[in-house]
C-alpha atoms as a PDB file:
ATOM      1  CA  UNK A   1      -4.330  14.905  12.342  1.00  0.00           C
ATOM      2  CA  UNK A   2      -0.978  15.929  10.880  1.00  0.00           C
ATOM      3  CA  UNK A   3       0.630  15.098  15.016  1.00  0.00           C
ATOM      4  CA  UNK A   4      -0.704  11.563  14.622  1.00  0.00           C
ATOM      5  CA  UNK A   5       0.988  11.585  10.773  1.00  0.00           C
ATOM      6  CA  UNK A   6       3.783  12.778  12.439  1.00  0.00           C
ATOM      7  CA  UNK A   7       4.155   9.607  15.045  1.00  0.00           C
ATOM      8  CA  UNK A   8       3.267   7.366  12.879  1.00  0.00           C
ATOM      9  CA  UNK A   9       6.111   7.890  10.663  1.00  0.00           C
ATOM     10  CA  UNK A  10       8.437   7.499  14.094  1.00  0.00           C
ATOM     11  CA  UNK A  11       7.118   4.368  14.527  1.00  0.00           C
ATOM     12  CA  UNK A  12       7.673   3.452  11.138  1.00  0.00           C
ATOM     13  CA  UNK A  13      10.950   4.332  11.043  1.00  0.00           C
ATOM     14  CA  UNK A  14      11.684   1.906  13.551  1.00  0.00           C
ATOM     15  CA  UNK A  15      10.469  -1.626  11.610  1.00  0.00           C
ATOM     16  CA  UNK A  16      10.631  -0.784   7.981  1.00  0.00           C
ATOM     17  CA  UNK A  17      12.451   1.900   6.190  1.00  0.00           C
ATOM     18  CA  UNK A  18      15.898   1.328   5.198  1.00  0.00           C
ATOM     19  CA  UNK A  19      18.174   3.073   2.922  1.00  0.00           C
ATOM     20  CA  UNK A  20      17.724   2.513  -1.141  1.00  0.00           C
ATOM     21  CA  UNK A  21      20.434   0.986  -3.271  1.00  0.00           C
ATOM     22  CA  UNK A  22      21.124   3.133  -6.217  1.00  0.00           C
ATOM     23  CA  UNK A  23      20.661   0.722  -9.531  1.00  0.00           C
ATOM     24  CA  UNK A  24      20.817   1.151 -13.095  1.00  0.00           C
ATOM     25  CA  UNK A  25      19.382   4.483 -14.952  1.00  0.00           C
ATOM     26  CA  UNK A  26      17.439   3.926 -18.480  1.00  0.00           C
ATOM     27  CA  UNK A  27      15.130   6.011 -21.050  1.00  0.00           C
ATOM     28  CA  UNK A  28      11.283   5.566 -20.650  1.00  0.00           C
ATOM     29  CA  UNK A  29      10.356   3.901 -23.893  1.00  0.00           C
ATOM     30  CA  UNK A  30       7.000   3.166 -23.071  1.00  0.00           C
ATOM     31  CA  UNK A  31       3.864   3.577 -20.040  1.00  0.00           C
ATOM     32  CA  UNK A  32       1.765   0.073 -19.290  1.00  0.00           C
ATOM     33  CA  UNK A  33      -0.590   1.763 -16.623  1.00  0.00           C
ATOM     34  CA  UNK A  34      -0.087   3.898 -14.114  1.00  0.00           C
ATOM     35  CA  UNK A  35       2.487   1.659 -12.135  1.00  0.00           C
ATOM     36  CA  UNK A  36       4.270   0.031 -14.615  1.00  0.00           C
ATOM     37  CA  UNK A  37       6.620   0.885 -17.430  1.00  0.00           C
ATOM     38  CA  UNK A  38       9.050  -0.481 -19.774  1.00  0.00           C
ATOM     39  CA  UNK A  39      12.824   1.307 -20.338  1.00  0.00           C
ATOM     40  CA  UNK A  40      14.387   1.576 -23.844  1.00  0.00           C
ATOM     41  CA  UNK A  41      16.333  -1.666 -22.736  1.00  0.00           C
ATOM     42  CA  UNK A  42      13.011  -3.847 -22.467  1.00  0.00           C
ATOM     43  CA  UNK A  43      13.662  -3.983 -18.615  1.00  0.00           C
ATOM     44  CA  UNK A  44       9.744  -3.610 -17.739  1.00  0.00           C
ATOM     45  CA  UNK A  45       9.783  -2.309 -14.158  1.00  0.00           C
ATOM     46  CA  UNK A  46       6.808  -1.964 -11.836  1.00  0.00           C
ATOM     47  CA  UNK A  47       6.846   0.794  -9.137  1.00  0.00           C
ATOM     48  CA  UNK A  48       6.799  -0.744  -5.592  1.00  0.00           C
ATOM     49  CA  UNK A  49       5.037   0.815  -2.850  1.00  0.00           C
ATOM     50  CA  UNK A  50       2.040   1.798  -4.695  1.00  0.00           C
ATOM     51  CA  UNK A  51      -0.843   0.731  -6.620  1.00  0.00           C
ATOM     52  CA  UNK A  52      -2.383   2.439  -9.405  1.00  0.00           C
ATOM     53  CA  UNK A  53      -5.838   2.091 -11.167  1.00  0.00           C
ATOM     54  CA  UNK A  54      -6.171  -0.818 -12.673  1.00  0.00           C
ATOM     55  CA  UNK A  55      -6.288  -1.204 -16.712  1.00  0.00           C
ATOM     56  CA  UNK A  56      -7.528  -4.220 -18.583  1.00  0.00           C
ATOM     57  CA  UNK A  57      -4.347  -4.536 -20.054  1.00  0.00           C
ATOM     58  CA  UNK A  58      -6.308  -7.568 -22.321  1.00  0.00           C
ATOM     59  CA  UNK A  59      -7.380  -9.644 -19.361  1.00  0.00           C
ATOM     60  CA  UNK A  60     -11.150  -9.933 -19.416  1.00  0.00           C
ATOM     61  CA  UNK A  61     -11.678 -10.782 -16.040  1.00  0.00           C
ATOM     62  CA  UNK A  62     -10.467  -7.230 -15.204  1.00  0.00           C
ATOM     63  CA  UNK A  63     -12.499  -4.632 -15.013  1.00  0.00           C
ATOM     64  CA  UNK A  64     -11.433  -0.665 -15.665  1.00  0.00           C
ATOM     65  CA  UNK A  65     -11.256   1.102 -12.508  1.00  0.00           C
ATOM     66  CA  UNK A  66     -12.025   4.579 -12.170  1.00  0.00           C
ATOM     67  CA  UNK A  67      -8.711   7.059 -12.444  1.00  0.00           C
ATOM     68  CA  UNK A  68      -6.923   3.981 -14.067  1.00  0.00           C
ATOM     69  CA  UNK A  69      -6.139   6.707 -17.700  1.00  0.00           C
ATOM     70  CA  UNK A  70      -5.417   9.523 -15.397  1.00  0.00           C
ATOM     71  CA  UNK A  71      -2.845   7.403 -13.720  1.00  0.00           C
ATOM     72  CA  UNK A  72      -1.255   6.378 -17.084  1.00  0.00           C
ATOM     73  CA  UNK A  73      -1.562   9.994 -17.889  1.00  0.00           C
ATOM     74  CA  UNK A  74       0.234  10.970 -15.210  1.00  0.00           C
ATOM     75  CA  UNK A  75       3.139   8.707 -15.494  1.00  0.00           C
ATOM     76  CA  UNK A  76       3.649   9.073 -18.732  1.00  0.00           C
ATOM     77  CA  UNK A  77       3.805  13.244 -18.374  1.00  0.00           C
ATOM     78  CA  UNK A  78       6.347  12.146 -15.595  1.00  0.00           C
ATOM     79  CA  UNK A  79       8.164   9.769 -17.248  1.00  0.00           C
ATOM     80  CA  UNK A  80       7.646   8.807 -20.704  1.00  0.00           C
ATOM     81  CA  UNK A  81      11.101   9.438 -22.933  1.00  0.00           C
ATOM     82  CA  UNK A  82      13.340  10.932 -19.888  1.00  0.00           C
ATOM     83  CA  UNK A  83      15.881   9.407 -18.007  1.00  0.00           C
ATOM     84  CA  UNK A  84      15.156   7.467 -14.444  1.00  0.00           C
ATOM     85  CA  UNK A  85      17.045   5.718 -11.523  1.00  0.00           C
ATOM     86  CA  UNK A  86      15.840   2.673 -10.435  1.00  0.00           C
ATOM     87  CA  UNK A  87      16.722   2.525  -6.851  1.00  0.00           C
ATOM     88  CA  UNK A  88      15.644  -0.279  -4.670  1.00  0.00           C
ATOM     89  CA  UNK A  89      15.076  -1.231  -1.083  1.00  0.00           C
ATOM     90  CA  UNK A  90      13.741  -5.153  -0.909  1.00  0.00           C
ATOM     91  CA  UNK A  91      13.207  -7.979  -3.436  1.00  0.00           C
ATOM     92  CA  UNK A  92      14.271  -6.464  -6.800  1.00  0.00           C
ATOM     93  CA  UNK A  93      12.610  -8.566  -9.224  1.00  0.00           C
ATOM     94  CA  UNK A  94       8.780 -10.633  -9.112  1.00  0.00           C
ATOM     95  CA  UNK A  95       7.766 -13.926 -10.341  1.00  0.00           C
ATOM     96  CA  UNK A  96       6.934 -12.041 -14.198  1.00  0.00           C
ATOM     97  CA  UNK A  97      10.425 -10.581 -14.226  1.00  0.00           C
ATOM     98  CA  UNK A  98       9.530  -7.272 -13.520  1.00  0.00           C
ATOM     99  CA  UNK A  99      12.065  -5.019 -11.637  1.00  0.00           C
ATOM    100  CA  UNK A 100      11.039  -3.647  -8.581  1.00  0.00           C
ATOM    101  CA  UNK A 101      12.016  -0.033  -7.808  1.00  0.00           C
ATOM    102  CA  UNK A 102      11.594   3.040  -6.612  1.00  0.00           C
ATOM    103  CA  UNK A 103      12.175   5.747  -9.400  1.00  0.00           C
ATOM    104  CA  UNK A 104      13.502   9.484  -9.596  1.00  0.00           C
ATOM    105  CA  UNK A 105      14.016  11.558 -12.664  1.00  0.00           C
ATOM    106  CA  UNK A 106      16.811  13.186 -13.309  1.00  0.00           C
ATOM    107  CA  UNK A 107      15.997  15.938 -11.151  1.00  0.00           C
ATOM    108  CA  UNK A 108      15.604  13.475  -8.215  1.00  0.00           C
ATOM    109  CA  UNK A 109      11.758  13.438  -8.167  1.00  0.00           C
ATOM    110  CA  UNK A 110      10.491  10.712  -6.543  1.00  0.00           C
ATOM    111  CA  UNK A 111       7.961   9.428  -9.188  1.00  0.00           C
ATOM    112  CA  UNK A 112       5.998   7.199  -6.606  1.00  0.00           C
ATOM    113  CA  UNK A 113       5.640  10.057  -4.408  1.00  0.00           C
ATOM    114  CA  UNK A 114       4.170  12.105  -6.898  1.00  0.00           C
ATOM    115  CA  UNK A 115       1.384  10.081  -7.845  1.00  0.00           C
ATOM    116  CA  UNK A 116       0.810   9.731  -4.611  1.00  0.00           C
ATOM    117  CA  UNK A 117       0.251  13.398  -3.814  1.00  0.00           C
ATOM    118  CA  UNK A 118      -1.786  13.346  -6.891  1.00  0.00           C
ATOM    119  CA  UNK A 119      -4.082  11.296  -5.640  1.00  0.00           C
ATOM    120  CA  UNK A 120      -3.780   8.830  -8.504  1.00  0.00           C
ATOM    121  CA  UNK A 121      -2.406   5.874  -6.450  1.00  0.00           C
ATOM    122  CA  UNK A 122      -2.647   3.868  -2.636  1.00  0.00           C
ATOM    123  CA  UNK A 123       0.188   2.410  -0.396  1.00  0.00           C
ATOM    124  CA  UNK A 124       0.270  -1.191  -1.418  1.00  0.00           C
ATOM    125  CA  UNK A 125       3.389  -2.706   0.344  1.00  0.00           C
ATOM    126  CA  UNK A 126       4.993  -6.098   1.220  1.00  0.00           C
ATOM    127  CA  UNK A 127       7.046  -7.555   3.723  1.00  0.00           C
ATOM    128  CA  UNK A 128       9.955  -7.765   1.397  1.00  0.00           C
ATOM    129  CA  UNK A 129       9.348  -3.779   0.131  1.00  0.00           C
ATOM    130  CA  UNK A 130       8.872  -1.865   2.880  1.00  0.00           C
ATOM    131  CA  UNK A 131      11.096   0.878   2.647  1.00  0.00           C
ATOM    132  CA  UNK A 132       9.571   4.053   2.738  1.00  0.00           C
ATOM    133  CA  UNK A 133       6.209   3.255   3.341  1.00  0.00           C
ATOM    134  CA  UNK A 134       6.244   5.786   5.877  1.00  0.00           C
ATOM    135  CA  UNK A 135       6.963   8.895   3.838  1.00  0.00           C
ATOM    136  CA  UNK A 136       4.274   6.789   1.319  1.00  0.00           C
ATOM    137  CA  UNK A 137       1.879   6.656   3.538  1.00  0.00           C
ATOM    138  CA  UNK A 138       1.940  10.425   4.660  1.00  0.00           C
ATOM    139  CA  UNK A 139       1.850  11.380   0.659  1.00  0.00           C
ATOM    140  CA  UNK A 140      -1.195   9.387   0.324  1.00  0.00           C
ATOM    141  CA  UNK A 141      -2.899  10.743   3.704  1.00  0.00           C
ATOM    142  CA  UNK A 142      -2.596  14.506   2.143  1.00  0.00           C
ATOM    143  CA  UNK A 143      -4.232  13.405  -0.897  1.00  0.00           C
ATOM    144  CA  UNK A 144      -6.758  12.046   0.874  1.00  0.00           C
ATOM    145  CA  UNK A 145      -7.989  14.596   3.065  1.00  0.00           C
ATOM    146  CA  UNK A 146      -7.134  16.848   0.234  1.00  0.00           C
ATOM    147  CA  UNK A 147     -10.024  14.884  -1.712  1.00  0.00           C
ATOM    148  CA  UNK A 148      -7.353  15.003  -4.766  1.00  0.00           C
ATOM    149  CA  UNK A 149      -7.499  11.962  -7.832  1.00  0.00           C
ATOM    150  CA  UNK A 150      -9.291   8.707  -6.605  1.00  0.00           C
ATOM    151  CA  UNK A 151      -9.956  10.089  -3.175  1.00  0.00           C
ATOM    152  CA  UNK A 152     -13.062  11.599  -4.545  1.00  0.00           C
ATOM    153  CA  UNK A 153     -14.349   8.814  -5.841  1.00  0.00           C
ATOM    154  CA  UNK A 154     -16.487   6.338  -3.948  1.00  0.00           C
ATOM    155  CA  UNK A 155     -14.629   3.628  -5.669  1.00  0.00           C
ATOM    156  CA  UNK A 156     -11.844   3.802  -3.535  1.00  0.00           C
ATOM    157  CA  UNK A 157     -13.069   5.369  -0.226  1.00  0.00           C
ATOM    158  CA  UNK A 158     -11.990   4.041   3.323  1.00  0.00           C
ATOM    159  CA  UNK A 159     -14.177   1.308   4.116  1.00  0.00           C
ATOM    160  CA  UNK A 160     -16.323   0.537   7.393  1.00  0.00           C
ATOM    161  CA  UNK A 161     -15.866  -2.966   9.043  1.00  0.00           C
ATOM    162  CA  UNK A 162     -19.490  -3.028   8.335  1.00  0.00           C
ATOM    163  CA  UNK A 163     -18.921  -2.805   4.411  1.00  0.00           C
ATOM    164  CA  UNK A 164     -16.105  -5.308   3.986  1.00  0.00           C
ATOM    165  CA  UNK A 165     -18.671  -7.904   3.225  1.00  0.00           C
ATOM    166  CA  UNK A 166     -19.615  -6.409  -0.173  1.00  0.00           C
ATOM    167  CA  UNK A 167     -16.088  -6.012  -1.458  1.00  0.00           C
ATOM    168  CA  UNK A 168     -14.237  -9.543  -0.971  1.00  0.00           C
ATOM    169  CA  UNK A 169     -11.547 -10.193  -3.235  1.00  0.00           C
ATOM    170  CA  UNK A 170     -10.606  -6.505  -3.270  1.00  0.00           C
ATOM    171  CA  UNK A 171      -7.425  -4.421  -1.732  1.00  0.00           C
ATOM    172  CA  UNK A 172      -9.453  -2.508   0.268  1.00  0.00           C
ATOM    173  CA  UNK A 173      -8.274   0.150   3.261  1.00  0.00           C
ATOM    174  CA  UNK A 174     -10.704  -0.624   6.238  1.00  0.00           C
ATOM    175  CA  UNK A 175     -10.892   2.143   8.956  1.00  0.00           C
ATOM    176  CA  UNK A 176     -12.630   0.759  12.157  1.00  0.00           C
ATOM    177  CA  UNK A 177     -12.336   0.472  16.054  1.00  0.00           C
ATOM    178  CA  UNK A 178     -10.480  -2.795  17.712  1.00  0.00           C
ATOM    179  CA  UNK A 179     -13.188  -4.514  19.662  1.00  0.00           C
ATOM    180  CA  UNK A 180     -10.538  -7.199  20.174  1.00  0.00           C
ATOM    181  CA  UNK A 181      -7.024  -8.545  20.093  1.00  0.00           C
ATOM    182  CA  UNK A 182      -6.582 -11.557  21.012  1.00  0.00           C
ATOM    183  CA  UNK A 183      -3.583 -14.763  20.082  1.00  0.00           C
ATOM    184  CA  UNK A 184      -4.035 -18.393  19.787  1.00  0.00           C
ATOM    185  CA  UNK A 185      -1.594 -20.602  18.746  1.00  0.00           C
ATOM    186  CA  UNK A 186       1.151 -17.911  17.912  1.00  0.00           C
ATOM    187  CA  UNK A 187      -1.539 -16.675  15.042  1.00  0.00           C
ATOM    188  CA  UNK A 188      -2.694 -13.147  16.200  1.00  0.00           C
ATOM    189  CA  UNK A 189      -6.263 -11.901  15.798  1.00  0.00           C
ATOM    190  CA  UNK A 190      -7.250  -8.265  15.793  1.00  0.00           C
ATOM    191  CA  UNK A 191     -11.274  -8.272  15.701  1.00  0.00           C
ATOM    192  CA  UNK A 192     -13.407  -5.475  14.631  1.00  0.00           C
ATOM    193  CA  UNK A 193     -16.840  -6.777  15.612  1.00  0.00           C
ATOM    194  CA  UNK A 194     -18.843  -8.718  18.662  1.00  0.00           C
ATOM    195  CA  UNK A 195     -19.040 -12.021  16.532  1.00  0.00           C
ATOM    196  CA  UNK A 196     -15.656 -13.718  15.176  1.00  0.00           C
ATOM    197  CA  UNK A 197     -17.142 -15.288  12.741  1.00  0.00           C
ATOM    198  CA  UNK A 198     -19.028 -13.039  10.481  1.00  0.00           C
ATOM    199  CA  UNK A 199     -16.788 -10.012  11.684  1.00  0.00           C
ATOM    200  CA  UNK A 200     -14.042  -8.181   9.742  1.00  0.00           C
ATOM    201  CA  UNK A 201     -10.747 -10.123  11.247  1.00  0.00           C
ATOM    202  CA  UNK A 202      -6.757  -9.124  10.622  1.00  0.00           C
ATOM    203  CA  UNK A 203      -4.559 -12.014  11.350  1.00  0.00           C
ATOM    204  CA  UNK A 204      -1.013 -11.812  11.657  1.00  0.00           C
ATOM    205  CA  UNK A 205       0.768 -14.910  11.457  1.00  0.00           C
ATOM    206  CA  UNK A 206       3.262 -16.558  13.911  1.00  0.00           C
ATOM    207  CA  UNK A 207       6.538 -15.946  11.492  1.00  0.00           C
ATOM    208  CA  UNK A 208       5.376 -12.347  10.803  1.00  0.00           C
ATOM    209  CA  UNK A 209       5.073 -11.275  14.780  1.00  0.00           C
ATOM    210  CA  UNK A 210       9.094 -10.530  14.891  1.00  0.00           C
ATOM    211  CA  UNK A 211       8.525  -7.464  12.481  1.00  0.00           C
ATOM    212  CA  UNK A 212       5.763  -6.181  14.365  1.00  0.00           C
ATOM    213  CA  UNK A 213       8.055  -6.435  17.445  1.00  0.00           C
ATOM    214  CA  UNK A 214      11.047  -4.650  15.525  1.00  0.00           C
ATOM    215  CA  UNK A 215       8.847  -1.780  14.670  1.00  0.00           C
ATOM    216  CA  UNK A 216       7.545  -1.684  18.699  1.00  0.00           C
ATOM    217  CA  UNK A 217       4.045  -2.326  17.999  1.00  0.00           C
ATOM    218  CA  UNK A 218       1.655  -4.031  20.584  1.00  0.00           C
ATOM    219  CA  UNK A 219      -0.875  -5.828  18.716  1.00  0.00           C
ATOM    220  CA  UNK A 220      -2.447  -6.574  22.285  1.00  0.00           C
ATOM    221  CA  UNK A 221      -2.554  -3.099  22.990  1.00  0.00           C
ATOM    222  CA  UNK A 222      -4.600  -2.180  19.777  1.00  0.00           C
ATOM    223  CA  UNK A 223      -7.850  -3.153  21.556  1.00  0.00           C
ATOM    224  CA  UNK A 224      -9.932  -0.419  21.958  1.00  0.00           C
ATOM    225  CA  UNK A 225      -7.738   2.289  19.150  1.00  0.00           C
ATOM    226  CA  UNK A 226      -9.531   2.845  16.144  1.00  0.00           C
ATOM    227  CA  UNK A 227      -7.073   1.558  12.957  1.00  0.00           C
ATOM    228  CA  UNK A 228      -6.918   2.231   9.407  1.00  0.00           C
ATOM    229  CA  UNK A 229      -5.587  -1.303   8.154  1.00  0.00           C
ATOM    230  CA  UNK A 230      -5.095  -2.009   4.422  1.00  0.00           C
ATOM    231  CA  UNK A 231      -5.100  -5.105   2.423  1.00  0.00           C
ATOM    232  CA  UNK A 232      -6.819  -8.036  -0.153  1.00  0.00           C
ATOM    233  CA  UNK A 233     -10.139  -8.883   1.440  1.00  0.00           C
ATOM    234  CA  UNK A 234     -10.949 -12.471   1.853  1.00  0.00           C
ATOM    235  CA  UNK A 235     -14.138 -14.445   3.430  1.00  0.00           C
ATOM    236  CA  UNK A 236     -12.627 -16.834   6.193  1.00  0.00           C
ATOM    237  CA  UNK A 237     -15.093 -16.997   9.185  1.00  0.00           C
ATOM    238  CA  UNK A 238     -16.579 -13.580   7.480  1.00  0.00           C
ATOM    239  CA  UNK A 239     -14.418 -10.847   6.183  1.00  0.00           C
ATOM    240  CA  UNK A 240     -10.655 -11.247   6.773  1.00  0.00           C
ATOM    241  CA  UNK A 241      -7.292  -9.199   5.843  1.00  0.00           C
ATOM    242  CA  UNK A 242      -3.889 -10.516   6.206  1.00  0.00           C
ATOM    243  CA  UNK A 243      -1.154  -8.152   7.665  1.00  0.00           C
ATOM    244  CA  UNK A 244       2.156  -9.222   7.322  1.00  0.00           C
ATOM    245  CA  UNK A 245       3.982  -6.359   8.152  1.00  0.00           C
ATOM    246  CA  UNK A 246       3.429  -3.155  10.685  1.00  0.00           C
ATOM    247  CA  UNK A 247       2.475  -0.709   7.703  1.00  0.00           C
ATOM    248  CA  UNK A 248      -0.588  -2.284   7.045  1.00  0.00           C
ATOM    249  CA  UNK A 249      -1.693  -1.098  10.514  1.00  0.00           C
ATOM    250  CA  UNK A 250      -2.517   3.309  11.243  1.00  0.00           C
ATOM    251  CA  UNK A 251      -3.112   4.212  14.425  1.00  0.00           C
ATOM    252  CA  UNK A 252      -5.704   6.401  13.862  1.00  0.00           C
ATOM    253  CA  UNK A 253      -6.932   8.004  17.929  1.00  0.00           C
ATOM    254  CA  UNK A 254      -4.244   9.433  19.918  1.00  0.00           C
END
């Protein structure tokens, strides 16, 4: 296992990761969930790389998930009053205003990393925040196997292809085998089923394929290699994830 861990964060290295730009330090004044907090200057900041539990927060249509006060918890012990670095490594701020950083204390923890090992968050990266997703995803793969935080709980366990049907509209991480990899029209297709259309599909689109290239990954060559991919479920001809970026793919086999 911890070989494979060990290549994929070679490949990795080779799309992705770039070095972080130092930004501006501030006091913790206050903990919103487990990925998002607010400095004594009002600059509300949300992690990047990860996702935490989800809290309410006041929005109705969202439900509790499970490990979503341990996260908060967590954070909070890690954060809440002492002094962090915002460092960042992609788009710095989202449509809400939010910064978007990577953290240490002033001891140079990485606060993402820890509640990663903790078990008390997933890998949830972008195209424009991709820098170390590799070291992210490693964290997160020791928790895992570790059964630590939300990797004990059903909730959040690796999916099937077969069980992507029942969780649509989700962030989901989907381990299956390739049973085909195929492109039309620039758009690239990885299947994990005999039928296309009731299947679990990742797509890559045409102005995403150059970062897949950077990084040296085949999607052709995929066929056949069981994946972990990891993304928002939707239903287009069945089940579908879309991967913009090379970190949203694990090799899994050899």
């Amino acid at each position: 296992m911890w070989r494979r861990l060990v290549l994929l964060v070679a490949v990795l290295a080779l799309g992705g990761a770039g070095p972080l730009t130092p930004g501006a330090t501030g006091t913790v004044a206050s903990v919103i969930d487990g990925d998002t907090l607010v400095l004594a200057d009002g600059t509300e900041v949300r992690m990047v790389g990860i996702q935490a539990p989800k809290l309410p927060l006041g929005r109705t249509h969202v439900a509790e998930q499970p490990y979503a006060r341990e996260a908060k918890a967590a954070l909070e012990e890690l954060c809440l009053g002492k002094l962090v670095r915002l460092s960042y490594g992609g788009l710095r701020v989202d449509r809400w205003g939010r910064a978007l950083a990577h953290l240490y204390d002033d001891r140079g923890r990485w606060i993402q990393g820890e509640l990663l090992a903790r078990g008390l968050a997933r890998v949830y990266t972008f195209r424009d925040n991709r820098v170390l997703a590799a070291e992210m995803l490693l964290r997160e793969a020791a928790a895992r196997a570790a059964g630590r935080g939300i990797w004990g709980d059903p909730y959040f366990a690796v999916r099937s292809a077969t069980e992507t049907p029942q969780f649509l509209a989700s962030f989901q991480v989907v381990e299956a085998v390739v049973t085909a990899a195929t492109e039309v029209r620039g758009r690239f297709y990885l299947g994990f089923g005999p039928d296309w259309r009731t299947d679990l599909t990742a797509t890559v689109a045409p102005r995403d394929r150059a970062l897949f290239a950077a990084a040296a990954v085949d999607l052709a060559a995929l066929a056949g290699r069981r994946v972990r991919v990891r993304g928002w479920l939707k239903s287009y001809n069945g089940p579908q994830i879309e991967i913009t970026h090379p970190e949203q793919i694990e090799i899994i086999d050899p």
